[in-house]
C-alpha atoms as a PDB file:
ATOM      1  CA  UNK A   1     -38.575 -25.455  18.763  1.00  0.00           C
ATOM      2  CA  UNK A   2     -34.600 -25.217  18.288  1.00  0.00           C
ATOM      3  CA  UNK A   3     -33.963 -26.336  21.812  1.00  0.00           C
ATOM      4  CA  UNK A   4     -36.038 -29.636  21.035  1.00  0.00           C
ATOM      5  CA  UNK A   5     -34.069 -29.862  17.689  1.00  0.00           C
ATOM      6  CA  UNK A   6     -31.225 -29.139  19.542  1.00  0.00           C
ATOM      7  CA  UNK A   7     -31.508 -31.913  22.332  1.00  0.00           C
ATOM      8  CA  UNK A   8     -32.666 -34.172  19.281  1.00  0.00           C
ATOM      9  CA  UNK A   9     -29.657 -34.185  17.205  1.00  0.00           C
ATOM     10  CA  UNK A  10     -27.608 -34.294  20.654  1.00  0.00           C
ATOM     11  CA  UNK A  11     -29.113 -37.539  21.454  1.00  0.00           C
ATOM     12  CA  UNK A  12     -29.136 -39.049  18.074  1.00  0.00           C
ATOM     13  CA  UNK A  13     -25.454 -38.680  17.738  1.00  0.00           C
ATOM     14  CA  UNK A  14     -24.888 -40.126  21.667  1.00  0.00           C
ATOM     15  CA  UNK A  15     -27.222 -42.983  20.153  1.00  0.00           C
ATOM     16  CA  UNK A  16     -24.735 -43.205  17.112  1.00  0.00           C
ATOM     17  CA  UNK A  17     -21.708 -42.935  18.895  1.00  0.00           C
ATOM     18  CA  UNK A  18     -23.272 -46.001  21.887  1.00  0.00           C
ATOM     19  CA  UNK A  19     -24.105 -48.106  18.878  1.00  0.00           C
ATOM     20  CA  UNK A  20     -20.552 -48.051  16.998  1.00  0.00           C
ATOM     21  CA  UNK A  21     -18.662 -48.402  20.382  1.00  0.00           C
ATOM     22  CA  UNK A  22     -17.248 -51.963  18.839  1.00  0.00           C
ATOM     23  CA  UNK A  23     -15.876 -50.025  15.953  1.00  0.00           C
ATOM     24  CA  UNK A  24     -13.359 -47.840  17.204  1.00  0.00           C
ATOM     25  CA  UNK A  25     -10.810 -47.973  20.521  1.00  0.00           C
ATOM     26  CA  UNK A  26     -12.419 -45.863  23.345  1.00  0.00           C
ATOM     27  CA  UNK A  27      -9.259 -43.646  24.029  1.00  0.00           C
ATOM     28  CA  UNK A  28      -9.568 -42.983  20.414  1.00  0.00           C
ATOM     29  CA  UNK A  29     -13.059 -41.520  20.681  1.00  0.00           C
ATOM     30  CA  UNK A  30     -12.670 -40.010  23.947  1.00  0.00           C
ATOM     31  CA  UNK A  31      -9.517 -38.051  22.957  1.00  0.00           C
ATOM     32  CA  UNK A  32     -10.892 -37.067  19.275  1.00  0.00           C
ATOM     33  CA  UNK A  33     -13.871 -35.916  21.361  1.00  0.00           C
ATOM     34  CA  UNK A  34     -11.484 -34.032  24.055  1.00  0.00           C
ATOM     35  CA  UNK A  35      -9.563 -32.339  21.875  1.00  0.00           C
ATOM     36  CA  UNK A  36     -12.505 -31.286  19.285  1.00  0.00           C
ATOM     37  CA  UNK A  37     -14.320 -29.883  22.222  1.00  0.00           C
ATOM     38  CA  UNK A  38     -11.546 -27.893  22.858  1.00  0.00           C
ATOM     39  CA  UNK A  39     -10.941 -26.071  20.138  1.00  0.00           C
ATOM     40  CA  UNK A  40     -14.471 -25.808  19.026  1.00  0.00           C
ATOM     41  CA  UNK A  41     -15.028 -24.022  22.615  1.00  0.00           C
ATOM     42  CA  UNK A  42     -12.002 -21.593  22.077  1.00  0.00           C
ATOM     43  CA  UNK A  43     -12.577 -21.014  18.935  1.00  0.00           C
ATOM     44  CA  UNK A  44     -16.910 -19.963  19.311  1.00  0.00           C
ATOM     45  CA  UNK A  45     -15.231 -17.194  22.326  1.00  0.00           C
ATOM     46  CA  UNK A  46     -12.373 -16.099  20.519  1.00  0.00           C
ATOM     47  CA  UNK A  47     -14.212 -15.436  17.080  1.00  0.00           C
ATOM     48  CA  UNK A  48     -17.244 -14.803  18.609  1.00  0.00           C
ATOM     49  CA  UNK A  49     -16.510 -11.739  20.805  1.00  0.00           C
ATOM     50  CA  UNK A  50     -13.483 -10.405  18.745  1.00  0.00           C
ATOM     51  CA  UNK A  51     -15.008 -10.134  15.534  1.00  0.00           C
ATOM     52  CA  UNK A  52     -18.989 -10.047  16.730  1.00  0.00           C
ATOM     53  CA  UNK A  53     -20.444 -12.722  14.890  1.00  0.00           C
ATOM     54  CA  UNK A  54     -22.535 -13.504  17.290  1.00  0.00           C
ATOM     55  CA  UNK A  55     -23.962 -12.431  20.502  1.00  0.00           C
ATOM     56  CA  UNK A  56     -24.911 -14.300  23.198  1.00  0.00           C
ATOM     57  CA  UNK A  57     -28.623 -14.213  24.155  1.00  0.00           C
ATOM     58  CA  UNK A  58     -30.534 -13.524  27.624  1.00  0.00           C
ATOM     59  CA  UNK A  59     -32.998 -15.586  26.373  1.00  0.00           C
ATOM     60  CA  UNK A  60     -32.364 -18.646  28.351  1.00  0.00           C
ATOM     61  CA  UNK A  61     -33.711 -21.525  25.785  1.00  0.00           C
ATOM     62  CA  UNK A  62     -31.171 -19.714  23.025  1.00  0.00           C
ATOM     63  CA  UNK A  63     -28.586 -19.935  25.333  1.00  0.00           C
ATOM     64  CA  UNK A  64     -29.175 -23.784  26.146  1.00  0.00           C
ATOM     65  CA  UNK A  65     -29.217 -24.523  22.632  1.00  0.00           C
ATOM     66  CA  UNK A  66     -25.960 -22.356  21.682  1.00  0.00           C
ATOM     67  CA  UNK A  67     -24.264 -24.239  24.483  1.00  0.00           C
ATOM     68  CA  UNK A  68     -25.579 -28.127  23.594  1.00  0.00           C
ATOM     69  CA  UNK A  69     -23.983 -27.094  19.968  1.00  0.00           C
ATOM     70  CA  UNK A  70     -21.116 -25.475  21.107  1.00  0.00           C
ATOM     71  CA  UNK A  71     -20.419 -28.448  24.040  1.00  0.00           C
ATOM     72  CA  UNK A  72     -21.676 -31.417  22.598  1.00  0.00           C
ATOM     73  CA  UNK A  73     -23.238 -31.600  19.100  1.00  0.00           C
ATOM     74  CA  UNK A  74     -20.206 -30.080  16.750  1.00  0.00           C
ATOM     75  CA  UNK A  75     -17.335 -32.240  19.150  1.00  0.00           C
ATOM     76  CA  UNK A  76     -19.447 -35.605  19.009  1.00  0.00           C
ATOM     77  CA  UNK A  77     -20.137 -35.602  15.482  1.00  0.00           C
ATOM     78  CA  UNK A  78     -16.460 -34.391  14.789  1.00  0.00           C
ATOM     79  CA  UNK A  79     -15.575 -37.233  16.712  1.00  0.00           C
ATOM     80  CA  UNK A  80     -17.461 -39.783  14.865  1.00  0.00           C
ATOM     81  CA  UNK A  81     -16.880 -38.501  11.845  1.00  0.00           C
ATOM     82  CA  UNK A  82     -13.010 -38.958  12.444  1.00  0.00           C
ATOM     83  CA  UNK A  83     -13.060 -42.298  13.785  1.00  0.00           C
ATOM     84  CA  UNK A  84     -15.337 -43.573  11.177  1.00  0.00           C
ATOM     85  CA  UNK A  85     -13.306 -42.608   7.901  1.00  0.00           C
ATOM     86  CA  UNK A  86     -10.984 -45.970   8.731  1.00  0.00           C
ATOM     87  CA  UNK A  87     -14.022 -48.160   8.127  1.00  0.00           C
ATOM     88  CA  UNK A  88     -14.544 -46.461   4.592  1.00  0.00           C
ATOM     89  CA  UNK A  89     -12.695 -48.516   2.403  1.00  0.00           C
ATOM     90  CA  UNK A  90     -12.125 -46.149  -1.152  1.00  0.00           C
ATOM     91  CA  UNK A  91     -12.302 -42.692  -1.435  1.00  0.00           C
ATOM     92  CA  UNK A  92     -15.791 -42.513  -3.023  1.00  0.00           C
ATOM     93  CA  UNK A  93     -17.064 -44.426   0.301  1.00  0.00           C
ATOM     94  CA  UNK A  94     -14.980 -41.469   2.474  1.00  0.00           C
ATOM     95  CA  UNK A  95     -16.175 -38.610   1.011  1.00  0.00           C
ATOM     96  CA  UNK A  96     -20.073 -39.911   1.125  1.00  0.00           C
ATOM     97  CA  UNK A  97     -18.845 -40.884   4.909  1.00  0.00           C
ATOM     98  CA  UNK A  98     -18.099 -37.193   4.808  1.00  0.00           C
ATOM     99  CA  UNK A  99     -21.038 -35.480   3.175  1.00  0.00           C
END
């Protein structure tokens, strides 16, 4: 059941992402995507085994769906998310963007 929500919201946001192409320079996305990936990676490891706030499972579904949020899910909509708030004209409009 997670994995399939997992792989949902994973292609949803690709679908997003496809479909506002036009909106936003691809470098843009691609290095707001590179860099968010980065750091979300890092950071999941470096909190995650120092301070044990998670543990990583054997079970290999939980694992696949840790991973597609880790990789892919948190980084893409990070991504969007970022190179959407020029489009939002006032401040109201950003923070709905936002929430």
């Amino acid at each position: 059941m997670i994995l399939t929500l997992f792989v949902s919201i994973s292609w949803i946001l690709g679908a997003i992402a496809i479909v506002l192409k036009d909106k936003f320079l691809r470098q843009e996305f691609a290095f707001t995507w590179t860099v968010a990936n980065f750091i979300n990676t890092n950071l999941f490891y470096l909190f995650g085994e120092r301070f044990h706030f998670f543990e990583l499972s054997k079970n290999p579904l939980c694992y696949v769906s840790f991973s597609l949020i880790q990789s892919v899910i948190t980084p893409l909509f990070i991504a969007i998310m970022i190179n959407l708030r020029p489009l939002a004209r006032s401040t109201s409009a950003q923070a709905a963007l936002h929430i």
